[in-house]
Each structure stands twice: as structure tokens, then as C-alpha cells.
C-alpha atoms as a PDB file:
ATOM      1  CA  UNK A   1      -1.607  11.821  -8.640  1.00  0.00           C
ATOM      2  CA  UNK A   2       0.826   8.940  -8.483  1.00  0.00           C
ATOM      3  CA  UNK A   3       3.414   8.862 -10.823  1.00  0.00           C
ATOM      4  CA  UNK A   4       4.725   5.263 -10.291  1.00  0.00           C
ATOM      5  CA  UNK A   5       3.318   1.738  -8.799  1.00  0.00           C
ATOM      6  CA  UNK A   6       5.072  -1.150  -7.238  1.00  0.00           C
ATOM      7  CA  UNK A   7       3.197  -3.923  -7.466  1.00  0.00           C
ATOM      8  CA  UNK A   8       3.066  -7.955  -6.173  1.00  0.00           C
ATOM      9  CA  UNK A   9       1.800 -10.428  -8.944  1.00  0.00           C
ATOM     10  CA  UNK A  10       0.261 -13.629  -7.439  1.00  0.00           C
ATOM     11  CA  UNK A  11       1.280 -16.360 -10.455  1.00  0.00           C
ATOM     12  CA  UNK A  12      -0.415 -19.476 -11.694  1.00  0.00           C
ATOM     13  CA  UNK A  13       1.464 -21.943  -9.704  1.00  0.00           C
ATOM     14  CA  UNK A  14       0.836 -19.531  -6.511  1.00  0.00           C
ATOM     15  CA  UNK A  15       4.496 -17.622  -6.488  1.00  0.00           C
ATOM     16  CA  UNK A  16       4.697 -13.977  -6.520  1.00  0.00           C
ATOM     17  CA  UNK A  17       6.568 -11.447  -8.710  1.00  0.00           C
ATOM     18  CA  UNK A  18       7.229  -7.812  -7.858  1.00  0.00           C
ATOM     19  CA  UNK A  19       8.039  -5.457 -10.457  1.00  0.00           C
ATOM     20  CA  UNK A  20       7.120  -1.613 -10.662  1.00  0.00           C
ATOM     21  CA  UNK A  21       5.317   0.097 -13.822  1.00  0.00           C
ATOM     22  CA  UNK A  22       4.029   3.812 -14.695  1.00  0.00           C
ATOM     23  CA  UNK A  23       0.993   2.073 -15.613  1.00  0.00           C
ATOM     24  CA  UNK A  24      -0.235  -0.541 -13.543  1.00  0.00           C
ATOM     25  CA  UNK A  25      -2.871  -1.919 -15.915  1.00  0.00           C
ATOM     26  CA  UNK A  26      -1.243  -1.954 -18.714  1.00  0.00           C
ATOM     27  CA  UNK A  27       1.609  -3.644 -16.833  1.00  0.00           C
ATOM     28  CA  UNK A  28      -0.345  -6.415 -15.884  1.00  0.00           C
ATOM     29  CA  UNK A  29      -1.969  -6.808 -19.341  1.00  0.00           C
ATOM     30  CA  UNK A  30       1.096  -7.025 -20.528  1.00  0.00           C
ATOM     31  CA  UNK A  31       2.695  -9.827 -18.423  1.00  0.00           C
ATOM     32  CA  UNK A  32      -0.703 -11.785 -18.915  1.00  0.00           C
ATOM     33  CA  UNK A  33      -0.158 -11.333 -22.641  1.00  0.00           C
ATOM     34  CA  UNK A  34       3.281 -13.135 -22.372  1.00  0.00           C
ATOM     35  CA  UNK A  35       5.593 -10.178 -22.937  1.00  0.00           C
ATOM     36  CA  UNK A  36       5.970  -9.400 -19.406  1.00  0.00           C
ATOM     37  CA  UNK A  37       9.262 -10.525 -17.087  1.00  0.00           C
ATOM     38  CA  UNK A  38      10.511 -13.373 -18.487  1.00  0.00           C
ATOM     39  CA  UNK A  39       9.897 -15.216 -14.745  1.00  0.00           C
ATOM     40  CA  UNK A  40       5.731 -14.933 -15.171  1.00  0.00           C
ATOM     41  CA  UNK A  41       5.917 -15.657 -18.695  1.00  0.00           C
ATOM     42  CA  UNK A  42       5.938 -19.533 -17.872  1.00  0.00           C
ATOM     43  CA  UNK A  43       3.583 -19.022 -14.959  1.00  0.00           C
ATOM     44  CA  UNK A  44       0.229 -17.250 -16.395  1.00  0.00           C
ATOM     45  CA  UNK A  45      -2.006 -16.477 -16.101  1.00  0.00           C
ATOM     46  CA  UNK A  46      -0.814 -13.926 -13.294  1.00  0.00           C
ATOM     47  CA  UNK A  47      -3.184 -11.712 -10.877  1.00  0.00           C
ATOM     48  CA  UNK A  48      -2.212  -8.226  -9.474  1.00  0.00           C
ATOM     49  CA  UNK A  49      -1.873  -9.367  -5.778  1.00  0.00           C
ATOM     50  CA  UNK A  50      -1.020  -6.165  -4.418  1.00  0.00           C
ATOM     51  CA  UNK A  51      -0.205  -2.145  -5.193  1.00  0.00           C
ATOM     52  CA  UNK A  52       1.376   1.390  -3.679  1.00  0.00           C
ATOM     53  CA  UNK A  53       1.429   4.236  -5.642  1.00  0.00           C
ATOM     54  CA  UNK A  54       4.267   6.639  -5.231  1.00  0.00           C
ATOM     55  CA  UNK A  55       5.337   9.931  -6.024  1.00  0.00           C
ATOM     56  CA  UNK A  56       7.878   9.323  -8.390  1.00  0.00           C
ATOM     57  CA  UNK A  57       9.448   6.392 -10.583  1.00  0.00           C
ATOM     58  CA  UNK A  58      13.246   6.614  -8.386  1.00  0.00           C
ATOM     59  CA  UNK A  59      10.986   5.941  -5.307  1.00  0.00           C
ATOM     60  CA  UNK A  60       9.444   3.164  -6.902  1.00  0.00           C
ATOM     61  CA  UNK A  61      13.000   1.329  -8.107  1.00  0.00           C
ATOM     62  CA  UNK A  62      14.252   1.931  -4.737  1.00  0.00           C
ATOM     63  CA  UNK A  63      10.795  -0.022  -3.310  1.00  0.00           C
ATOM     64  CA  UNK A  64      10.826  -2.756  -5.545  1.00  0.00           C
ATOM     65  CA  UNK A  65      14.594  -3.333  -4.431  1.00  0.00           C
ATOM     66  CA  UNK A  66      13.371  -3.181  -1.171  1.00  0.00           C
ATOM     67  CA  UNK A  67      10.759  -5.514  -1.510  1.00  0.00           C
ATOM     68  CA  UNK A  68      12.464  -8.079  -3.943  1.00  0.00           C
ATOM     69  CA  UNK A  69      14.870  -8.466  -0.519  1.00  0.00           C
ATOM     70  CA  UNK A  70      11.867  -9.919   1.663  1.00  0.00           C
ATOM     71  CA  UNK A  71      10.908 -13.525   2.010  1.00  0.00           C
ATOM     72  CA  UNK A  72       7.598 -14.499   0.600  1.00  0.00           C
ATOM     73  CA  UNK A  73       6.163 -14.552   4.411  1.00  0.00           C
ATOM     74  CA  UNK A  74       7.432 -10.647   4.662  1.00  0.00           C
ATOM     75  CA  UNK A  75       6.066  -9.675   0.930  1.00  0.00           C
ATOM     76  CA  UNK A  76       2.595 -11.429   2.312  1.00  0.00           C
ATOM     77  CA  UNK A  77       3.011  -9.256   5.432  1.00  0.00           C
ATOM     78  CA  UNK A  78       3.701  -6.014   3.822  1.00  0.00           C
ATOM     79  CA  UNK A  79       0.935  -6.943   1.067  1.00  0.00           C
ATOM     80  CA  UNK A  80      -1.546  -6.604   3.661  1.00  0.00           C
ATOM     81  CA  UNK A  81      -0.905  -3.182   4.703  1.00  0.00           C
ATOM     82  CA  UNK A  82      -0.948  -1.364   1.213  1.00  0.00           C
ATOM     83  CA  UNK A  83      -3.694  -0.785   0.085  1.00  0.00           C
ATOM     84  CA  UNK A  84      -6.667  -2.876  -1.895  1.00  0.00           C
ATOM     85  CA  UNK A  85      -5.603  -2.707  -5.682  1.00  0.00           C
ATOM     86  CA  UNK A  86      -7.731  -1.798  -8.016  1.00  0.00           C
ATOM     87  CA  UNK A  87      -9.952  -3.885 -10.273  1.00  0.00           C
ATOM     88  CA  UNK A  88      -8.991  -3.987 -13.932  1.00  0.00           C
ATOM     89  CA  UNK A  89     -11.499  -2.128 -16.016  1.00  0.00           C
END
């Protein structure tokens, strides 16, 4: 079982956030309730875009480091190859 997510919002005005959460539901509840990174708080409603579960919440910092680094083309690139997130219950 996955212990940590890193995870791509796609934002109102169509720019993406990446952030990384024990629990991605309640993560994205969360920034849609306005409590979230301050960035998407002027940008909701926000939609999770893209997820990868990983083993462990250091491997998840290190990934969302990672992916903060890439252009928007590359985070569109790399969204494509993790898998389809889930839908919120």
C-alpha cells in the first residue's frame, strides 16, 4: 500500500500545481476548500490532474522537487505516463 502521493493539480485559470500529500483526497478537498497552498487558493476551483503513489513520504519530497523543476510541457509529458488518478468518492 502506498504510503505517499505526488500529485499535479490542473487550476481554474488552466495552470498546474504539484504538491505531495499522505492523503490524496483529503489533499485535494482541502485546497478546493481554500486552505490549501496559498498559490491555488486564488485559482479554484482546482482538479487533481495527475497522481503516483510511492513507497514512502522522503520519496515523495524528493519527486515533487523533481517535478516542480520541469516546464509545464515536461509536467504534461510525465503526467501522461503515471497513472489515471482516481475519482473522488
Amino acid at each position: 500500500m502506498p504510503e505517499a502521493y505526488v500529485y499535479i493539480l490542473r487550476c481554474h485559470d488552466g495552470s498546474l500545481y504539484t504538491g505531495w500529500t499522505v492523503d490524496l483526497e483529503k489533499r485535494v478537498n482541502t485546497h478546493n476548500s481554500g486552505k490549501g497552498g496559498r498559490y491555488t487558493r486564488s485559482r479554484l476551483p482546482v482538479k487533481l490532474f495527475a497522481s503516483l503513489e510511492l513507497d514512502d513520504k522522503s520519496a515523495a519530497r524528493r519527486e515533487e522537487a523533481r517535478v516542480k523543476a520541469l516546464s509545464r510541457p515536461e509536467k504534461l509529458a510525465l503526467a501522461k505516463s503515471w497513472p489515471v488518478p482516481p475519482e473522488p468518492a
